[in-house]
Protein backbone atom coordinates (compact mmCIF):
# COMPACT_ATOMS: atom_id res chain seq x y z
CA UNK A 1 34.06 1.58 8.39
CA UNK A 2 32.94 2.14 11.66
CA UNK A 3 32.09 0.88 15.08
CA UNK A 4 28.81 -0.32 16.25
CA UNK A 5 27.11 0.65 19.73
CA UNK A 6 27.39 -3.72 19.75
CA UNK A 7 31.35 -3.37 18.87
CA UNK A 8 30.75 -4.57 16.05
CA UNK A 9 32.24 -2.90 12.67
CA UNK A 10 30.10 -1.74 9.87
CA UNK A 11 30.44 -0.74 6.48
CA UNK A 12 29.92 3.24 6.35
CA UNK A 13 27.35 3.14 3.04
CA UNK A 14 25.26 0.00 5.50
CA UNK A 15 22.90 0.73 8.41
CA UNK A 16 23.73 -1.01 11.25
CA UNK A 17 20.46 -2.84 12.71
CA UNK A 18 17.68 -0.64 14.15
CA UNK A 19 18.59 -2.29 17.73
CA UNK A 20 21.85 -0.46 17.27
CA UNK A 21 21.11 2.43 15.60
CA UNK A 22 18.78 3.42 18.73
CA UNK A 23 20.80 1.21 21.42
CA UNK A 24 17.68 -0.70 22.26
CA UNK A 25 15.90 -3.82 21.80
CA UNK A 26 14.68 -4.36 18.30
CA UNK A 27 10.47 -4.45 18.21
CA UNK A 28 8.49 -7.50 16.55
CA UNK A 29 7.56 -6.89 13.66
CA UNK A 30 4.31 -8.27 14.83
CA UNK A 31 4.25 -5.27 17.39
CA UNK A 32 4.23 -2.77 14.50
CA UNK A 33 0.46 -4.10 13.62
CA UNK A 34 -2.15 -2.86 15.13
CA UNK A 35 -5.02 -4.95 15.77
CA UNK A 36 -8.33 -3.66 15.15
CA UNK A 37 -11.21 -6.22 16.81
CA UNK A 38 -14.91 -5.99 15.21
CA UNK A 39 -13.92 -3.82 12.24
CA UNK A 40 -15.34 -3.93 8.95
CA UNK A 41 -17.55 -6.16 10.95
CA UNK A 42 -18.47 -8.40 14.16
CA UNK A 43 -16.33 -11.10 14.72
CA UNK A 44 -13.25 -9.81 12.24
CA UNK A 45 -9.93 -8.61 13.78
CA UNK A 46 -7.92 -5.63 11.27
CA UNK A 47 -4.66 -6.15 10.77
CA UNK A 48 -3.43 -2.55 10.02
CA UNK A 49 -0.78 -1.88 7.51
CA UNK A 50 -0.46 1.21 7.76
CA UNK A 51 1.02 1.34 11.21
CA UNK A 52 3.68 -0.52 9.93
CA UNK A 53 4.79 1.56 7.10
CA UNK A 54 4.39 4.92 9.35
CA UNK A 55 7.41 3.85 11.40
CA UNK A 56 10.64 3.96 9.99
CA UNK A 57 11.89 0.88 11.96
CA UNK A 58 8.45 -0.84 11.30
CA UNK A 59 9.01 0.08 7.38
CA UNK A 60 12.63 -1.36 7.55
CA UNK A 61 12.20 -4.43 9.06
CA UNK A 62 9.26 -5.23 7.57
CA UNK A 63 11.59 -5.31 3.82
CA UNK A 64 14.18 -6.55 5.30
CA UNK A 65 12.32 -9.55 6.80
CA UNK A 66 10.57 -10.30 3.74
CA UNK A 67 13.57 -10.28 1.56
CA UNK A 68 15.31 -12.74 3.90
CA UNK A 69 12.29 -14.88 3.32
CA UNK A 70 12.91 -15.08 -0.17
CA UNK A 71 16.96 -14.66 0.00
CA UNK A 72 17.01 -18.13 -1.88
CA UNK A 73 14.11 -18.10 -4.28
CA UNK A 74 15.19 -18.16 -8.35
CA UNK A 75 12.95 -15.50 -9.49
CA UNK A 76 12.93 -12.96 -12.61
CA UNK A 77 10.54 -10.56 -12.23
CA UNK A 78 8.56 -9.31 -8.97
CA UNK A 79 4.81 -9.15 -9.79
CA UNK A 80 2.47 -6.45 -7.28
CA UNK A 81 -1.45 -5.54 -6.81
CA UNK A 82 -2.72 -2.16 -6.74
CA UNK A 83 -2.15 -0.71 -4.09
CA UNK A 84 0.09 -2.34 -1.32
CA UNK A 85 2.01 -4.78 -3.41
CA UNK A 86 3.62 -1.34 -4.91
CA UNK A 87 4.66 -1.07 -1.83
CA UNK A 88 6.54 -4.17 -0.51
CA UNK A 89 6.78 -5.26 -4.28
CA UNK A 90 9.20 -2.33 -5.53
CA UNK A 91 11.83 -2.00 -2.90
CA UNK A 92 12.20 -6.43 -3.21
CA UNK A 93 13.04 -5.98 -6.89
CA UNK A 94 15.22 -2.96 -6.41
CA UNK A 95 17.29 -4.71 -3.29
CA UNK A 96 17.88 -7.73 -5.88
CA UNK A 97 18.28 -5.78 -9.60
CA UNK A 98 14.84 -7.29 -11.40
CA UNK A 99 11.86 -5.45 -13.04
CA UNK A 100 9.19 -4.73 -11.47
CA UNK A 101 5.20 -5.28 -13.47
CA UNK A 102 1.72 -3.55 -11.45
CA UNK A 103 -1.34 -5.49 -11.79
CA UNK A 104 -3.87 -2.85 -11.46
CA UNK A 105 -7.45 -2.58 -11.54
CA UNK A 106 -9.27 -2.74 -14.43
CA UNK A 107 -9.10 0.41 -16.74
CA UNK A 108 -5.89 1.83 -15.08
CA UNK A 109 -2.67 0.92 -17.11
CA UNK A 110 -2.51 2.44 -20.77
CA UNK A 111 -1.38 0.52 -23.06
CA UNK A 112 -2.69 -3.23 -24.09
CA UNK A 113 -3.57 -5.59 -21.29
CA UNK A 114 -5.03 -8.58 -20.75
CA UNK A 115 -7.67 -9.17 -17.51
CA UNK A 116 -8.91 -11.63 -15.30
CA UNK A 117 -12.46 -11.43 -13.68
CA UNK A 118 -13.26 -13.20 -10.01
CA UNK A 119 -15.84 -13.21 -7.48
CA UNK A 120 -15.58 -11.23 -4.40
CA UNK A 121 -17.43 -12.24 -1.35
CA UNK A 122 -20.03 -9.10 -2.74
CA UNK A 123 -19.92 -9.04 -6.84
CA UNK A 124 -16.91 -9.84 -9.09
CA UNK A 125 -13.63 -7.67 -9.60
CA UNK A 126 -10.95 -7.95 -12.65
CA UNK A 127 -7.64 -6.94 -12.31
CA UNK A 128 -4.91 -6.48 -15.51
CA UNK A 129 -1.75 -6.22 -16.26
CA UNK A 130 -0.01 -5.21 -19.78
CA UNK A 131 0.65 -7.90 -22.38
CA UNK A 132 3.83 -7.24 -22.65
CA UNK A 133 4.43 -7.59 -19.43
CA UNK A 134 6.02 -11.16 -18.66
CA UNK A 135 7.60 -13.03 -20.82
CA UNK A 136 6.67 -16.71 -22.10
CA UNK A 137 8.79 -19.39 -19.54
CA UNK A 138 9.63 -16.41 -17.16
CA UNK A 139 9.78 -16.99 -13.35
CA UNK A 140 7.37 -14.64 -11.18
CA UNK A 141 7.31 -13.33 -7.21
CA UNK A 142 4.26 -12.23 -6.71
CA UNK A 143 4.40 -9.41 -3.77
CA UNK A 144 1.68 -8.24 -1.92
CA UNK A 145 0.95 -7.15 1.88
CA UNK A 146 -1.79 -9.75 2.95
CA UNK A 147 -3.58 -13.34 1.47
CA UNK A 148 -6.84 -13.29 3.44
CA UNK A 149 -8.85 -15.87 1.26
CA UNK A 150 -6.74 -16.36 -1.35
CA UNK A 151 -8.92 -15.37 -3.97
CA UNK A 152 -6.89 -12.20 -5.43
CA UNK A 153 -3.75 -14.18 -5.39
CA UNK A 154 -5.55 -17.17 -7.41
CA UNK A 155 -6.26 -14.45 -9.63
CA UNK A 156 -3.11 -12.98 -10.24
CA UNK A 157 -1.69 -16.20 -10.77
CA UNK A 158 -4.01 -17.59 -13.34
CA UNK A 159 -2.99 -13.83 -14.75
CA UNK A 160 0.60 -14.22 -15.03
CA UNK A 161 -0.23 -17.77 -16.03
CA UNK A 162 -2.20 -17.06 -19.36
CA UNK A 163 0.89 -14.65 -20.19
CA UNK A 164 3.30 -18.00 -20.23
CA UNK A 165 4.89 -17.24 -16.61
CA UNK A 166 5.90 -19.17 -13.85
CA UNK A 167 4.74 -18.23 -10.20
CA UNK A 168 7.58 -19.71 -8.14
CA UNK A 169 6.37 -18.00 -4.79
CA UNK A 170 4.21 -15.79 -3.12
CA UNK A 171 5.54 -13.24 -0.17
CA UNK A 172 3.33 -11.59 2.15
CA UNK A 173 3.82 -9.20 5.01
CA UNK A 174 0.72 -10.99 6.35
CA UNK A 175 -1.29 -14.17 6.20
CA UNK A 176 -4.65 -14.75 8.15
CA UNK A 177 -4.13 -18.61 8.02
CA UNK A 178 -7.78 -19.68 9.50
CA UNK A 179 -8.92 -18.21 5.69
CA UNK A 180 -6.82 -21.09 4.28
CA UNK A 181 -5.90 -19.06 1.46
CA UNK A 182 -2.69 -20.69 1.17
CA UNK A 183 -4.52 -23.82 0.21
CA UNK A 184 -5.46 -22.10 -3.44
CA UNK A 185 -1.71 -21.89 -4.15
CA UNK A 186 -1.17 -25.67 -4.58
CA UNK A 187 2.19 -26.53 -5.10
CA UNK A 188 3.35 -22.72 -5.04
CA UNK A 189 5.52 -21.78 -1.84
CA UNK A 190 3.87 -18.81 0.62
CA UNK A 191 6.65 -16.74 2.35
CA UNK A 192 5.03 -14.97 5.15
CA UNK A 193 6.70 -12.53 7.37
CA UNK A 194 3.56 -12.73 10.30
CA UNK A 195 0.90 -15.87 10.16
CA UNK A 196 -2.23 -15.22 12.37
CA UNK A 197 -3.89 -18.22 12.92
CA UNK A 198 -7.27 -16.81 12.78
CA UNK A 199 -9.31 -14.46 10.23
């Protein structure tokens, strides 16, 4: 055990809270984005994840707030897209002991899959995932670091769906609520660590 710059105690194998560790005020996590306006195009403001997970505190409370989001979800597998689910996908199922399953692009994974084809604003994409991935009646978190439109995540869910799973949430680092891409979840809850009202 040991003493906190707070006074409080802490375990020795625990961190104690980035505000102590550094003996200042803990960041937003919202302050960890940065904002690009007008990029890909006119009109659209970037929200980049990558300044997030280049900064260690960014990186840790960005976890840690989307665990506590979910702290109280009955889930039995965590479910992630190529690339950035990996990301916030893997360390959520390791913090809470359950598999984690990819869903990759089509022609990536090796073994037998089954696929799902949707339109893109441009064109169609298909994502897959193995077949013996989830199991018939089994609860799913999908993971993944932004819904934008929704349309991936409908995806993914019809996915999991056809394998005999059970979405029971959806956890984001980010949701760009004027895309109303919560609205093609239905009943399914949305646990976002930073809502932008816009696009």
């Amino acid at each position: 055990m040991g003493l906190g710059e707070d006074g409080k105690t802490y375990n020795a194998c625990m961190q104690a809270p980035a505000a102590v560790r550094k003996g200042t005020d803990m960041k937003k996590l919202e302050e960890y984005v940065v904002s690009i306006p007008d990029f890909p195009e006119p009109g659209i403001i970037f929200r980049d994840v990558t300044s997030v997970l280049q900064d260690a505190e960014g990186l840790h409370l960005a976890i840690d707030t989307m665990q506590k989001l979910i702290d109280d979800l009955d889930y039995d597998v965590v479910v992630g897209p190529e690339s950035r689910g990996f990301i916030f996908g893997t360390p959520l199922a390791y913090n809470n002991h359950k598999p984690f399953v990819l869903i990759r692009k089509k022609g990536k994974l090796p073994r037998e899959t089954v696929e799902k084809t949707y339109d893109l604003e441009y064109g169609t994409a298909t994502i897959e995932m193995h077949k013996d991935s989830i199991k018939p009646g089994q609860k799913v978190l999908i993971v993944d670091d932004l819904i934008a439109t929704g349309g991936t995540t409908q995806a993914m869910v019809e996915l999991i769906e056809s394998l005999g799973g059970k979405v029971v949430g959806v956890c984001v680092l980010m949701e760009l609520a004027g895309l109303k891409g919560k609205e093609k979840l239905g009943d399914i809850p949305l646990f976002s660590a930073i809502v932008y009202p816009g696009k």
